[in-house]
Protein backbone atom coordinates (compact mmCIF):
# COMPACT_ATOMS: atom_id res chain seq x y z
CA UNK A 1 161.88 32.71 -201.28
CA UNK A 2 163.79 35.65 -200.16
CA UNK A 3 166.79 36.04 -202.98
CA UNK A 4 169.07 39.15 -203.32
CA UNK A 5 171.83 38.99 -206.00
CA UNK A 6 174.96 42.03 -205.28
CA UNK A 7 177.28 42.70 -208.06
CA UNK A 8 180.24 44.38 -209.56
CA UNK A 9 180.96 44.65 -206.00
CA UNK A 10 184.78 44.37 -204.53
CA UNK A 11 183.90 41.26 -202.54
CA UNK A 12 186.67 40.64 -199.38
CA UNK A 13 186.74 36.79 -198.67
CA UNK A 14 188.83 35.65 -195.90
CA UNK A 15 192.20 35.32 -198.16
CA UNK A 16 191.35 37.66 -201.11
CA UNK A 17 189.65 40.72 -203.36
CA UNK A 18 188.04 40.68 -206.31
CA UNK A 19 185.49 42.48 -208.16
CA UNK A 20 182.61 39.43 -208.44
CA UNK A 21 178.53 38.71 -208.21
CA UNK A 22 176.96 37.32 -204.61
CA UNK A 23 173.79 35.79 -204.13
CA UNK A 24 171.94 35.29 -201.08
CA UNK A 25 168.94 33.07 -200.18
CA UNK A 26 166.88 32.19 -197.64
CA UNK A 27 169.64 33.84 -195.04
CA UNK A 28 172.48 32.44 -196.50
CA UNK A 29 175.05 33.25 -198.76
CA UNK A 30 174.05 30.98 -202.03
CA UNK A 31 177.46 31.39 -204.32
CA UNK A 32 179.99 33.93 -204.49
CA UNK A 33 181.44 34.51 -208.15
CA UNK A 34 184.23 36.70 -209.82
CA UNK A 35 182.76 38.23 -212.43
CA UNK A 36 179.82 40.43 -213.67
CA UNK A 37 176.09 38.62 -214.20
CA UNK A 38 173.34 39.46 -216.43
CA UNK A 39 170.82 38.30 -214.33
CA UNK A 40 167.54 39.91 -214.21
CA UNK A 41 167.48 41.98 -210.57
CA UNK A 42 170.72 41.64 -209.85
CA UNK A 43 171.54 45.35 -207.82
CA UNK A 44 175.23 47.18 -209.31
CA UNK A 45 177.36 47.88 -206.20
CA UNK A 46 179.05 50.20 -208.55
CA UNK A 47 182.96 48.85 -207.37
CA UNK A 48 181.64 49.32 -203.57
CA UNK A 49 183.28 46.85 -200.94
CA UNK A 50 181.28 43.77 -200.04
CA UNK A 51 182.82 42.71 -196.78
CA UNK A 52 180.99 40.17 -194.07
CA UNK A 53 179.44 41.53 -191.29
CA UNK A 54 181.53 42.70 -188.49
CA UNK A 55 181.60 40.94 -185.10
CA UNK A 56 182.19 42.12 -181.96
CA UNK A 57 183.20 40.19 -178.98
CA UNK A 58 183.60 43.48 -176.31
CA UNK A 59 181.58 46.45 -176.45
CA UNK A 60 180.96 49.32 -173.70
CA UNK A 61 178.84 51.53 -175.90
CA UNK A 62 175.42 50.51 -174.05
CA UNK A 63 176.83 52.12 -170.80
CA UNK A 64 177.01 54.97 -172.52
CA UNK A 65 173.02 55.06 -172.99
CA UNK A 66 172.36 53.32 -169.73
CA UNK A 67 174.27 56.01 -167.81
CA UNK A 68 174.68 58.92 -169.94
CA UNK A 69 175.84 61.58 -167.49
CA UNK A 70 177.12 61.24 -163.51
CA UNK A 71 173.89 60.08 -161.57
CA UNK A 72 171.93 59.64 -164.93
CA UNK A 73 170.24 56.44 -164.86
CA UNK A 74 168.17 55.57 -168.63
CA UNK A 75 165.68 53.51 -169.70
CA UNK A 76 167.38 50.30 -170.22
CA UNK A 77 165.27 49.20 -172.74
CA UNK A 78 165.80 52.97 -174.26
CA UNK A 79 169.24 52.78 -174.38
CA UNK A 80 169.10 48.74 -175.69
CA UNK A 81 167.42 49.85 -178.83
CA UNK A 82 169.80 52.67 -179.62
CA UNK A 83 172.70 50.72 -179.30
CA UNK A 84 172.00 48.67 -181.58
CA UNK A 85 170.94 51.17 -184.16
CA UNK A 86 174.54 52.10 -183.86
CA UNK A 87 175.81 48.66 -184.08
CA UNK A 88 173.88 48.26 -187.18
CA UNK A 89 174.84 51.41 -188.43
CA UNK A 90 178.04 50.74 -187.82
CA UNK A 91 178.58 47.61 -189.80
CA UNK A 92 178.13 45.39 -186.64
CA UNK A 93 175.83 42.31 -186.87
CA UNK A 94 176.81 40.17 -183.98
CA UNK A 95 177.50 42.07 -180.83
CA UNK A 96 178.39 40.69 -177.38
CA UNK A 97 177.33 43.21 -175.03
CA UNK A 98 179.90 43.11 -172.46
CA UNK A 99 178.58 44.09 -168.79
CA UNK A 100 180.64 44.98 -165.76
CA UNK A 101 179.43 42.60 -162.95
CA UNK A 102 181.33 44.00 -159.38
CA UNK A 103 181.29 47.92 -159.30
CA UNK A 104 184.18 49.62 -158.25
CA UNK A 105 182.92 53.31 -159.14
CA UNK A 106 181.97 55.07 -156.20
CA UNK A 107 178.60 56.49 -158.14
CA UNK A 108 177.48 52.77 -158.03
CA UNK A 109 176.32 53.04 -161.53
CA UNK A 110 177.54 49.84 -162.76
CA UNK A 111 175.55 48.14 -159.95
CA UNK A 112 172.27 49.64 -160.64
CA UNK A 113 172.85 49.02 -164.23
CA UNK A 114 173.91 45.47 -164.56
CA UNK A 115 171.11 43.44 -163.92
CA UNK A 116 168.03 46.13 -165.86
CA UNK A 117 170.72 45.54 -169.06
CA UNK A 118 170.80 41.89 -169.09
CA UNK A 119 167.14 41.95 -168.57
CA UNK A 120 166.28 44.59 -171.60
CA UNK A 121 168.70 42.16 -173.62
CA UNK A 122 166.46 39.62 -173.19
CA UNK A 123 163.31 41.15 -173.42
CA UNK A 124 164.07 43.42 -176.40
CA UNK A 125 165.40 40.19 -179.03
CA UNK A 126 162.18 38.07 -177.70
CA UNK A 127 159.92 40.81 -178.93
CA UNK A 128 161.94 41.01 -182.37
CA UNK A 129 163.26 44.46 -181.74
CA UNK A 130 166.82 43.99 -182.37
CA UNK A 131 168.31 44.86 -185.97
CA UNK A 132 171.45 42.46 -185.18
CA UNK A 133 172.53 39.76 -183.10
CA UNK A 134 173.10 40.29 -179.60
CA UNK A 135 175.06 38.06 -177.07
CA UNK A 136 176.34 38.68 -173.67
CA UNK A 137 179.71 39.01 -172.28
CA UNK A 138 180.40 38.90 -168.57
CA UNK A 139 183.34 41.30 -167.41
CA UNK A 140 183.94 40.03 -163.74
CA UNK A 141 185.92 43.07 -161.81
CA UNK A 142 188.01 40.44 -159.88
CA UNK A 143 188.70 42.77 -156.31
CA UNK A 144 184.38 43.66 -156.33
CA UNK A 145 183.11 42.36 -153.15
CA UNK A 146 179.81 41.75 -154.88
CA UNK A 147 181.36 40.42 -157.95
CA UNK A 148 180.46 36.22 -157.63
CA UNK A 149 177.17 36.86 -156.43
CA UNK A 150 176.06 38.20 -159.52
CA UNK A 151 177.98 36.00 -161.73
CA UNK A 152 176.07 32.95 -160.01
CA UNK A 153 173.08 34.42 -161.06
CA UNK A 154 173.77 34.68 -165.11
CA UNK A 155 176.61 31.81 -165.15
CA UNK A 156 173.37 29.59 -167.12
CA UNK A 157 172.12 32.62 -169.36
CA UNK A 158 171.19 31.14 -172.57
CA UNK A 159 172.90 34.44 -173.93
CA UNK A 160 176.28 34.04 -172.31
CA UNK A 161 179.06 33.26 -174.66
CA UNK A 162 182.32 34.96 -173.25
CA UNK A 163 183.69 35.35 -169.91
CA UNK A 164 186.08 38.18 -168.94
CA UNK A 165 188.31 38.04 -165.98
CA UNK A 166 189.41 41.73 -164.39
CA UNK A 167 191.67 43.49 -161.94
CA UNK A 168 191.57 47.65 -162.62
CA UNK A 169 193.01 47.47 -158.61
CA UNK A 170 195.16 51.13 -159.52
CA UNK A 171 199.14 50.43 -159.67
CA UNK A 172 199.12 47.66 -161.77
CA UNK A 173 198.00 45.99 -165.61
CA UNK A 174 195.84 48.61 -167.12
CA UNK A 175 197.04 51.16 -164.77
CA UNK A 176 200.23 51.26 -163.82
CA UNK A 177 200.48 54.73 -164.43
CA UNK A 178 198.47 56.35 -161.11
CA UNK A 179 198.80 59.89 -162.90
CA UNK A 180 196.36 58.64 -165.69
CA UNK A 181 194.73 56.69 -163.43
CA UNK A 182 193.52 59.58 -161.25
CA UNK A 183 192.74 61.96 -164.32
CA UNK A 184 190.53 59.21 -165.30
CA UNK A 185 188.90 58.54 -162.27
CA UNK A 186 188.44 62.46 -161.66
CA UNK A 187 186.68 62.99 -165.25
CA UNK A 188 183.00 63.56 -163.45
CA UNK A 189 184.75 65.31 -159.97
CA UNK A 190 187.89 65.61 -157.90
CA UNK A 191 189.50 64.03 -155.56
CA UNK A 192 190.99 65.80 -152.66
CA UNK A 193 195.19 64.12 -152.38
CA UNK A 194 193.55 62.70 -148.98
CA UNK A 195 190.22 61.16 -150.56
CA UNK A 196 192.56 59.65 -153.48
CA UNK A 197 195.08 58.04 -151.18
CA UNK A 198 192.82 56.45 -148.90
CA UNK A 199 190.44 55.56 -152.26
CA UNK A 200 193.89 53.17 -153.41
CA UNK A 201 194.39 51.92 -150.04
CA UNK A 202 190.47 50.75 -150.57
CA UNK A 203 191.06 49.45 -153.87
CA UNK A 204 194.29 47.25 -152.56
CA UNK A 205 192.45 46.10 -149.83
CA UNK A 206 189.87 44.64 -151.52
CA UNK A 207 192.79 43.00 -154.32
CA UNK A 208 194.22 40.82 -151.04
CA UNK A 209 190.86 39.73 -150.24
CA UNK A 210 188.94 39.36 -153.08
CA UNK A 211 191.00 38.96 -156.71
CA UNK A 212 192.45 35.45 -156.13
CA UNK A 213 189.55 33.40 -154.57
CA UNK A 214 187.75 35.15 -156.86
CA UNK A 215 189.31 34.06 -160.13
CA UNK A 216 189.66 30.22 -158.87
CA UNK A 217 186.46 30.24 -158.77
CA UNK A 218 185.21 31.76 -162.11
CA UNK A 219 187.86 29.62 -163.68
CA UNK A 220 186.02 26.52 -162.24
CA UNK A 221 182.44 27.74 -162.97
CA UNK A 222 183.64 28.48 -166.69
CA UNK A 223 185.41 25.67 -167.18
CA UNK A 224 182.55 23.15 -166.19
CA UNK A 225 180.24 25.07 -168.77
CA UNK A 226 182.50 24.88 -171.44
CA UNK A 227 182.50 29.05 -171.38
CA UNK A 228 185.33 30.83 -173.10
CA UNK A 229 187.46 32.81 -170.82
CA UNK A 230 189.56 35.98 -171.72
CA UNK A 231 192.44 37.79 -169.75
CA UNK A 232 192.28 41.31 -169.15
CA UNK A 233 195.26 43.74 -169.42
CA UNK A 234 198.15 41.42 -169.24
CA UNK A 235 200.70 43.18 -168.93
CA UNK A 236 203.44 40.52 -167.22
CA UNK A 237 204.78 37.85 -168.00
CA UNK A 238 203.50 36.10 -165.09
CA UNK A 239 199.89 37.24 -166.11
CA UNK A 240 200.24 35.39 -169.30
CA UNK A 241 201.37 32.29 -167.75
CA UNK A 242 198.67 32.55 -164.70
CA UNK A 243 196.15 32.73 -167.56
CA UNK A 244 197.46 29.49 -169.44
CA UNK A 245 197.59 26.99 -166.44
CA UNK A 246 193.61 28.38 -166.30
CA UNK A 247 192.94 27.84 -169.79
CA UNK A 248 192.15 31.33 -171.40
CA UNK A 249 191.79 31.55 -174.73
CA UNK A 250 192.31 35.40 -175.14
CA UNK A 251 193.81 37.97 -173.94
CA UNK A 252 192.50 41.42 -174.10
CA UNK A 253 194.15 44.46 -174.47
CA UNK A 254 197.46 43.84 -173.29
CA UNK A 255 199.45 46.55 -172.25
CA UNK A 256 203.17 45.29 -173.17
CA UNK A 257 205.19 44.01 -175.88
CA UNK A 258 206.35 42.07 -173.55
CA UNK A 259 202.55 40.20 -172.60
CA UNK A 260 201.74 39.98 -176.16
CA UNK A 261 204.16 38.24 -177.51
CA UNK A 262 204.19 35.69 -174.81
CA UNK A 263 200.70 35.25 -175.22
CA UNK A 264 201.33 34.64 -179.18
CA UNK A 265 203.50 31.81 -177.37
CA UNK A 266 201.20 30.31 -176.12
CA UNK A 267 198.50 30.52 -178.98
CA UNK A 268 195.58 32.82 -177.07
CA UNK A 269 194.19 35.10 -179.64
CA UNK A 270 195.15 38.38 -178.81
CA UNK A 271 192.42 40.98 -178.97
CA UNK A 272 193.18 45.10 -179.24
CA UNK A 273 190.69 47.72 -179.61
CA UNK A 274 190.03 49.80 -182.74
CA UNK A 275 190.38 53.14 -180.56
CA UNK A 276 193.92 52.52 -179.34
CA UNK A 277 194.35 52.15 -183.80
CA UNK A 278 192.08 55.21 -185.04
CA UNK A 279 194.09 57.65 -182.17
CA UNK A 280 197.23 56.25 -182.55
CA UNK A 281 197.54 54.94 -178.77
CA UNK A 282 196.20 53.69 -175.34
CA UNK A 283 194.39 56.39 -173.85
CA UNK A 284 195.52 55.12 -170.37
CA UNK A 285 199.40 55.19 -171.99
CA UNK A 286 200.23 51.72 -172.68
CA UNK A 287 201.31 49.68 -176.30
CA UNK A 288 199.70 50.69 -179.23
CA UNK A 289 197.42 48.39 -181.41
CA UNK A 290 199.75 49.64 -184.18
CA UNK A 291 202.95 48.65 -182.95
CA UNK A 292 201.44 44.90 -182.24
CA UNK A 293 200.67 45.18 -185.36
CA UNK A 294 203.64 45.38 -187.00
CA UNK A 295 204.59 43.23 -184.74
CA UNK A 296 202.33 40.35 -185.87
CA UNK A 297 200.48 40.32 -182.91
CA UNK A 298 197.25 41.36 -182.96
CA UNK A 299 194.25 39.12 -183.98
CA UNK A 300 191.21 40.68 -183.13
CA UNK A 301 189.77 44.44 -182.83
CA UNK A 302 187.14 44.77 -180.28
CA UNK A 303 185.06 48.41 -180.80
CA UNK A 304 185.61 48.78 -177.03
CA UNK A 305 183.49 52.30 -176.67
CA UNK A 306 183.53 53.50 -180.32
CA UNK A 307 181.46 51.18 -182.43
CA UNK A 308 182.22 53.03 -185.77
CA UNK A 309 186.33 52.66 -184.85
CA UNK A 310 185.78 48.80 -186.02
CA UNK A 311 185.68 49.49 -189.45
CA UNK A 312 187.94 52.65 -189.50
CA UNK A 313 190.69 50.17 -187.38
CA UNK A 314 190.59 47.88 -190.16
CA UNK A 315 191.25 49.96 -193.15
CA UNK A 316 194.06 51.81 -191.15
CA UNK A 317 195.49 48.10 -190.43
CA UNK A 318 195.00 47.30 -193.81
CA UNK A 319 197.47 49.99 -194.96
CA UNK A 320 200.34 49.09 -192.92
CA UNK A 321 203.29 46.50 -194.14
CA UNK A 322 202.73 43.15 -193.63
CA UNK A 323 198.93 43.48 -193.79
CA UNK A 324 196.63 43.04 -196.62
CA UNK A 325 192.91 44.05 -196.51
CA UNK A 326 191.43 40.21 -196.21
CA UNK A 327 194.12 39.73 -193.50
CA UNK A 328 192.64 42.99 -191.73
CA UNK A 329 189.10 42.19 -191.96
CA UNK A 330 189.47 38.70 -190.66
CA UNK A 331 190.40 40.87 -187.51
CA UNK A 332 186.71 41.58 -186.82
CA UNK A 333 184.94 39.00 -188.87
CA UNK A 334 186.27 35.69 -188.93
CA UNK A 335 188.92 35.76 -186.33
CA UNK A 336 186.51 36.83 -183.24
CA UNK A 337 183.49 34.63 -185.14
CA UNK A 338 185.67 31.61 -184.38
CA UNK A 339 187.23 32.82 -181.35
CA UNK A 340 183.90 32.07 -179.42
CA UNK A 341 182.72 28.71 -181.32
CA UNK A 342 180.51 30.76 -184.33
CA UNK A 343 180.79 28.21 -187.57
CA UNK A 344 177.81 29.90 -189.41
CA UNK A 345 179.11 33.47 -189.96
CA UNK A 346 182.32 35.77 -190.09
CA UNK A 347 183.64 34.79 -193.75
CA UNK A 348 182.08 35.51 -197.79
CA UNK A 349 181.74 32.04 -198.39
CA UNK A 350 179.42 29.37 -199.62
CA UNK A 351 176.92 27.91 -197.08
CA UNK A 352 177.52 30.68 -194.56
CA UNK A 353 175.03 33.54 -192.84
CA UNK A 354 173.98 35.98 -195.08
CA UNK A 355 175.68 38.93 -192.84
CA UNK A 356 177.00 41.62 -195.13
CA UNK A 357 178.01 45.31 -195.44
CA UNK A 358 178.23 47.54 -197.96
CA UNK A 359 180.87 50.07 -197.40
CA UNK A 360 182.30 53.22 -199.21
CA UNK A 361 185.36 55.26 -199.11
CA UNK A 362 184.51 58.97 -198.68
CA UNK A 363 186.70 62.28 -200.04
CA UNK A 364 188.81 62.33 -196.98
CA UNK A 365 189.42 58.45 -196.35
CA UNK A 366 186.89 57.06 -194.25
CA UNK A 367 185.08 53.80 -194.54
CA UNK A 368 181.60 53.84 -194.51
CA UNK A 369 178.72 51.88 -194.02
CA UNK A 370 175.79 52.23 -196.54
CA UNK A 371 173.92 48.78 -196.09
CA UNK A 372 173.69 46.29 -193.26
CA UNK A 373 172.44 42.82 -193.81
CA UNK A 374 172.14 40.25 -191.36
CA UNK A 375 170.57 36.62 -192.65
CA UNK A 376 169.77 38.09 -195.76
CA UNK A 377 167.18 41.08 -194.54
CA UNK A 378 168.34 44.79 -194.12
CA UNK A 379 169.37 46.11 -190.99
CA UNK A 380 170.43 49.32 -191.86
């Protein structure tokens, strides 16, 4: 029977620290005690943090690998195993890969991409070659022509646990701000003022045709599969109150005060992305997870591109009034494990999945990451 006992280890439960012993069995987590133990075996964390494994419900790292420079298509099942090396490595140990279904980039990256990711997803956890647990998460660009045709096809994947609803039309939610939007969009070329003009007309274009019919109907198909849904960029108050007649649970990354707080209203879980917290803002210039915050209004970190910014989001959130460091980790443990229906994991608690990190403090303030256990094995 596969026992490992950790302790003099600071152990983070979801409502407190204290220096104490954990055992683990057969995957699970077998007690959790304050406390030393003389138990033959038992491995001395030496005071090092014993926090549950982090989950993540939105993740763009694996584009990075799939597409790793302009017109640089990789091996999907390449890039699949590396990703999750740095999930592992990063303290993740349940990961919803979130792909972008309806490409709006004129490379047509995301297109060529989507369906070779989903299929290396699958492929690479039936042959046992993933260190953690991997989900999917459909992003569904709204204004994408091609956009419901490709959700028909995974709506029934075994794998699918979160549903994401879109609009990056330029002008509006994530960018309102067309000056950041065009030095983002002109990061692998330029556009001529022409070219970029008639581009936005494009992108509106397809907004009046596509975004509404669009959204009725993934509301419907997620709804009849009992599918979470989240929001995407709220930034108005309207887009908060769209999203409750339709039933989403979450709302990510909004870009206002203003959305947040009337999304608190309403009880969706708001989700922010450890980033926007390690650089001290929105790259694309809207509210920063900090000010939320201190605001009370922030329940969830997602990774979004950096996978290591999880953990250093939480320790930074941790320092700020109002936050403690078991409040702060429920941000990307228990809060997002519960978020999308996961009972068995997300907490240091009796009965639960034997997903755990050991993590360090190094000379210049950074968390990091020295073991990762998921179900009681070592993933890193």
């Amino acid at each position: 029977m596969n026992q490992h006992i950790f302790r003099n280890a600071r152990i983070v439960t979801a409502d407190e620290e204290f220096t104490g012993t954990v055992v683990m069995k057969s995957g699970l987590i077998q007690s959790v005690d304050r406390g030393n133990t003389s138990v033959p075996g038992a491995e001395d964390w030496g005071g090092d943090w014993l926090l549950p494994g982090l989950v993540e419900l939105h993740t763009d790292n694996l584009e990075k690998h799939l597409s790793p420079r302009p017109g640089v298509l990789w091996n999907a099942h390449s890039a699949m195993t590396v990703h999750d090396a740095q999930c592992a490595a990063a303290g993740i140990t349940t990961v919803l890969d979130s792909v972008v279904i309806g490409d709006l980039d004129d490379d047509g990256a995301r297109s060529k991409t989507q369906h070779t990711s989903i299929a290396a997803l699958h492929q690479c956890r039936d042959e046992g070659l993933m260190r953690v647990d991997h989900l999917l998460h459909l992003r569904c660009e709204l204004s994408a022509p091609d956009m419901l045709e490709v959700f028909h096809e995974y709506a029934d994947d075994a794998l699918l646990t979160l549903v994401s609803m879109m609009d990056h039309t330029p002008g509006q939610r994530q960018w309102r701000d067309l000056v950041s939007y065009r030095r983002y969009t002109e990061r692998n070329g330029s556009y001529s003022d022409a070219d970029f003009e008639a581009m936005i007309a494009q992108r509106k274009a397809d907004q009046q045709a596509f975004s509404l019919p669009h959204r009725v109907e993934i509301v419907r198909e997620c709804r009849s599969r009992g599918l979470p849904l989240a929001s995407h960029d709220d930034t108005l108050l309207s887009d908060i109150a769209q999203a409750v007649l339709e039933g989403v649970a979450m709302s990510e990354f909004p870009t206002t005060v203003e959305a947040a707080q009337a999304a608190r209203a309403a009880g969706m879980a708001i989700i922010m992305g450890g980033p926007n917290m390690v650089k001290g803002g929105s790259h694309s210039g809207n509210v920063s997870a900090a000010e939320l915050a201190q605001l009370d209004l922030l329940d969830i970190f997602s990774s979004d591109y950096v996978p290591s910014s999880l953990l250093m989001a939480t320790y930074m959130l941790a320092a700020l009034e109002g936050w403690s460091l078991p409040k702060a980790v429920r941000t990307v443990t228990l809060n997002p494990a519960r978020a999308i229906g996961l009972q068995d994991r997300g907490e240091i608690a009796l009965g639960q999945r034997a997903d755990l990190l050991r993590v360090r403090m190094n000379r210049v303030g950074t968390p990091l990451v020295l073991e990762t256990w998921l179900a009681g094995n070592r993933a890193f």
